[in-house]
C-alpha atoms as a PDB file:
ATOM      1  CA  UNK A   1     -13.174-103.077  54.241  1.00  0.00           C
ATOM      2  CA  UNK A   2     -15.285-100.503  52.123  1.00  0.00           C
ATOM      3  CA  UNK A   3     -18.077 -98.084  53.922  1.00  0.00           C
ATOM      4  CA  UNK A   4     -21.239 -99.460  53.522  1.00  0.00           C
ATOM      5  CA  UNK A   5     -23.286 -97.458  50.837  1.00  0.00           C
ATOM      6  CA  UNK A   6     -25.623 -94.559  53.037  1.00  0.00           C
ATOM      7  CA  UNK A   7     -28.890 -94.674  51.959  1.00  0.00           C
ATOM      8  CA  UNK A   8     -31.675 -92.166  52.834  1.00  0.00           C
ATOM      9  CA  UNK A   9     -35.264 -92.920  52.580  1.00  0.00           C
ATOM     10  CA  UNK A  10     -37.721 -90.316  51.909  1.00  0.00           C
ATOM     11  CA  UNK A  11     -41.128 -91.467  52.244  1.00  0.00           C
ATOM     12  CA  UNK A  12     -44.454 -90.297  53.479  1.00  0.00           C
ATOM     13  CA  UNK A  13     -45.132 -90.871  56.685  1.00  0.00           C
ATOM     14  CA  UNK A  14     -48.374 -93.183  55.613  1.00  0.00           C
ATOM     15  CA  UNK A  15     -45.867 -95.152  53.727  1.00  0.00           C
ATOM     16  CA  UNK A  16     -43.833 -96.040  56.815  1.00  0.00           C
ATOM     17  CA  UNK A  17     -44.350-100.059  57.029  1.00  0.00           C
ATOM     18  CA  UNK A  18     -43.371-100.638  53.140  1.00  0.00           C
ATOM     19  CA  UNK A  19     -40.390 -98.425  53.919  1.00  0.00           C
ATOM     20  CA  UNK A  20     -39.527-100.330  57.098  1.00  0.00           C
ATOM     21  CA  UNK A  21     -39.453-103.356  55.047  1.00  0.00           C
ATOM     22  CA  UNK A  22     -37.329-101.805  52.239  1.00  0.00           C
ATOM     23  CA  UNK A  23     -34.933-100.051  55.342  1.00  0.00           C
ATOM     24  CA  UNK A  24     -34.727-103.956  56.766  1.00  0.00           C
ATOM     25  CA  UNK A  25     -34.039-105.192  53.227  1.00  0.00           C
ATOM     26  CA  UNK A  26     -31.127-102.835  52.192  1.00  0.00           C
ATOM     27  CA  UNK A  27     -29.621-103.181  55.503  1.00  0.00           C
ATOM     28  CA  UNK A  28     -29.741-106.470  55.242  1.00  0.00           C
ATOM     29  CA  UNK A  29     -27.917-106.739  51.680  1.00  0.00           C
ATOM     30  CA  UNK A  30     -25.148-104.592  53.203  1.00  0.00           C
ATOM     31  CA  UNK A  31     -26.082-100.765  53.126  1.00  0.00           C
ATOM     32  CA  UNK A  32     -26.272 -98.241  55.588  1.00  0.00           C
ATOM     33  CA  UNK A  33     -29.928 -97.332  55.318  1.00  0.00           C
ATOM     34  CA  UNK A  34     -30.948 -93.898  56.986  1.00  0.00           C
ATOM     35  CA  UNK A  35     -34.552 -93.814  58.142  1.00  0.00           C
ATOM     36  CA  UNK A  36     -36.003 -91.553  60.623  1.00  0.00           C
ATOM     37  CA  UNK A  37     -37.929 -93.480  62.442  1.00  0.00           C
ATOM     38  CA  UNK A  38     -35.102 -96.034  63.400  1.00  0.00           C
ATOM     39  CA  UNK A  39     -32.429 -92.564  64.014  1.00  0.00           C
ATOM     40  CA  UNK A  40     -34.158 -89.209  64.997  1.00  0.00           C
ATOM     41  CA  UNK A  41     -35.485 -89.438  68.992  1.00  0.00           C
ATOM     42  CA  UNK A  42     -37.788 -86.955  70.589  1.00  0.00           C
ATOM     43  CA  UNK A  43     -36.341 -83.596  71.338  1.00  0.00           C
ATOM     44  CA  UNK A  44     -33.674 -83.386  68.753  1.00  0.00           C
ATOM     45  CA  UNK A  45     -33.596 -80.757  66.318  1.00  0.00           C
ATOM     46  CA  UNK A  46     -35.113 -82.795  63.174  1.00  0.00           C
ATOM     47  CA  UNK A  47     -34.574 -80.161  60.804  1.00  0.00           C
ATOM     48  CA  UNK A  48     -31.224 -80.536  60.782  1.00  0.00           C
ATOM     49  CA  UNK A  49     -30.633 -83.690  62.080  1.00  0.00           C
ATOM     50  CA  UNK A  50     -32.299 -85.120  58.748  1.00  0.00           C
ATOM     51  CA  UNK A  51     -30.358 -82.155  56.668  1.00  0.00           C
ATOM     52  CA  UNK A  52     -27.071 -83.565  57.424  1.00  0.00           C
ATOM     53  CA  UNK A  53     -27.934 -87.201  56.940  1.00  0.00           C
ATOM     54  CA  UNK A  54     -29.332 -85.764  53.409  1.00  0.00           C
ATOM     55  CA  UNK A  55     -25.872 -84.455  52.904  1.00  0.00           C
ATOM     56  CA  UNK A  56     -24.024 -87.495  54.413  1.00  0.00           C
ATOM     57  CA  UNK A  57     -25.931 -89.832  51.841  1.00  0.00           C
ATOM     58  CA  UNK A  58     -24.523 -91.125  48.843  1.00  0.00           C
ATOM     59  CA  UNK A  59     -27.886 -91.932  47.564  1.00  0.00           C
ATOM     60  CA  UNK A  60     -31.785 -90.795  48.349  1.00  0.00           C
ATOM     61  CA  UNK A  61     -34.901 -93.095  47.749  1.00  0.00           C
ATOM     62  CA  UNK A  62     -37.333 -91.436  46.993  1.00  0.00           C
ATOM     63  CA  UNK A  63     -40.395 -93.645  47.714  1.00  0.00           C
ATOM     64  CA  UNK A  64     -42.710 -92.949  45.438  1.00  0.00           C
ATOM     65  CA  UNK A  65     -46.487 -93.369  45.998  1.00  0.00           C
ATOM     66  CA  UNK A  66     -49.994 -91.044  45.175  1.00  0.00           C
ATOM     67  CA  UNK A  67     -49.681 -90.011  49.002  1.00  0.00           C
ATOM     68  CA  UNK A  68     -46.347 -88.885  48.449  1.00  0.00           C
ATOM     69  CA  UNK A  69     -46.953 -86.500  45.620  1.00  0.00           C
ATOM     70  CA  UNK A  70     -50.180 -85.015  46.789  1.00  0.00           C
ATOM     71  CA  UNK A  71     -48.717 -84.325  50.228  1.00  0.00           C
ATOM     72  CA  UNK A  72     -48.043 -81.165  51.513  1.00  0.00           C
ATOM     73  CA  UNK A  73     -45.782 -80.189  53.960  1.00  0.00           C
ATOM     74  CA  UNK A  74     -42.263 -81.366  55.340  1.00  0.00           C
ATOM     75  CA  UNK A  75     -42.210 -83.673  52.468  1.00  0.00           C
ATOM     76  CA  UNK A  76     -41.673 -81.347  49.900  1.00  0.00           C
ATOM     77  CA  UNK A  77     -39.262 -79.167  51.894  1.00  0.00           C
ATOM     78  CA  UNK A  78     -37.393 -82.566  52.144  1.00  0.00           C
ATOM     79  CA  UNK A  79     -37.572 -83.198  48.328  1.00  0.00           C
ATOM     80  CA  UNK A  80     -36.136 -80.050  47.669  1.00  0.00           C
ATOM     81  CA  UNK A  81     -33.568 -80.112  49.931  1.00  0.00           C
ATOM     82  CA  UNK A  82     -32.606 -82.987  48.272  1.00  0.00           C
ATOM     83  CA  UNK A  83     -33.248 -81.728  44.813  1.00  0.00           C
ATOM     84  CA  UNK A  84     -30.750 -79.302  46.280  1.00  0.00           C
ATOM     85  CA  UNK A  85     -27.493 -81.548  46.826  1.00  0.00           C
ATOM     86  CA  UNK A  86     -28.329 -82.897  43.775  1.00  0.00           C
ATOM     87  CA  UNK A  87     -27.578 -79.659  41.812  1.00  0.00           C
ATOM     88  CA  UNK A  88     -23.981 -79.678  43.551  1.00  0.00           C
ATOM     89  CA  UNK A  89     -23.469 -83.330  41.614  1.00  0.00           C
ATOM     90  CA  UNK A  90     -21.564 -83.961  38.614  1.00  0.00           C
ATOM     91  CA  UNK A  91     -23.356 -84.372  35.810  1.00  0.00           C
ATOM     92  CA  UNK A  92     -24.918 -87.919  35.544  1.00  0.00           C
ATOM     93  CA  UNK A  93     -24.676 -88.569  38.979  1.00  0.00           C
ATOM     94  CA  UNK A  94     -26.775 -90.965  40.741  1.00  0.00           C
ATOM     95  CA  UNK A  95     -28.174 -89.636  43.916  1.00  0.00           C
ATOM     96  CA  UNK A  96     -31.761 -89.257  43.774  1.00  0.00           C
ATOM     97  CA  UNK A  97     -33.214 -92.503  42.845  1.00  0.00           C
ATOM     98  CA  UNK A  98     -37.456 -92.682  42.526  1.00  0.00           C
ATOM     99  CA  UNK A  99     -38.797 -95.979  43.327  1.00  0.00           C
END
């Protein structure tokens, strides 16, 4: 049997019920969805708890919404961390996906 797809979701944190819905949904057609609310627990190092699931992913969400792109703050140093794995691709590689 194949390994399910691993999916991170990148969302802002206002966004979090439509992204619970869309974490439920993708698990539910057969993927490995990576959300931080349903992984990281108090007193882990989040930083890098949510780097290497970045890095373990074979695809990011990026969940798209006006909140999202006028945030400031750990959202964008998630983005580019992100943007960042991306660059190590091949060209025309699918890995960050904006929905």
């Amino acid at each position: 049997m194949a390994d399910k797809l691993k999916v991170f979701l990148c969302h802002a944190s206002e966004n979090k019920p439509i992204v619970q819905n869309l974490h439920n949904d993708l698990e539910a057609a057969g993927y490995q969805p990576w959300l931080d609310s349903k992984v990281l627990i108090p007193g882990v190092d989040w930083d890098r708890e949510i780097q290497i699931a970045l890095r373990d992913s074979d695809a990011v969400i990026v969940c798209m919404s006006s909140v999202l792109v006028d945030k400031e703050g750990y959202i964008q140093k998630e983005l580019r961390f992100a943007q960042d794995i991306q660059s190590e691709k091949l060209p025309g590689s699918i890995f960050l996906i904006p929905m």
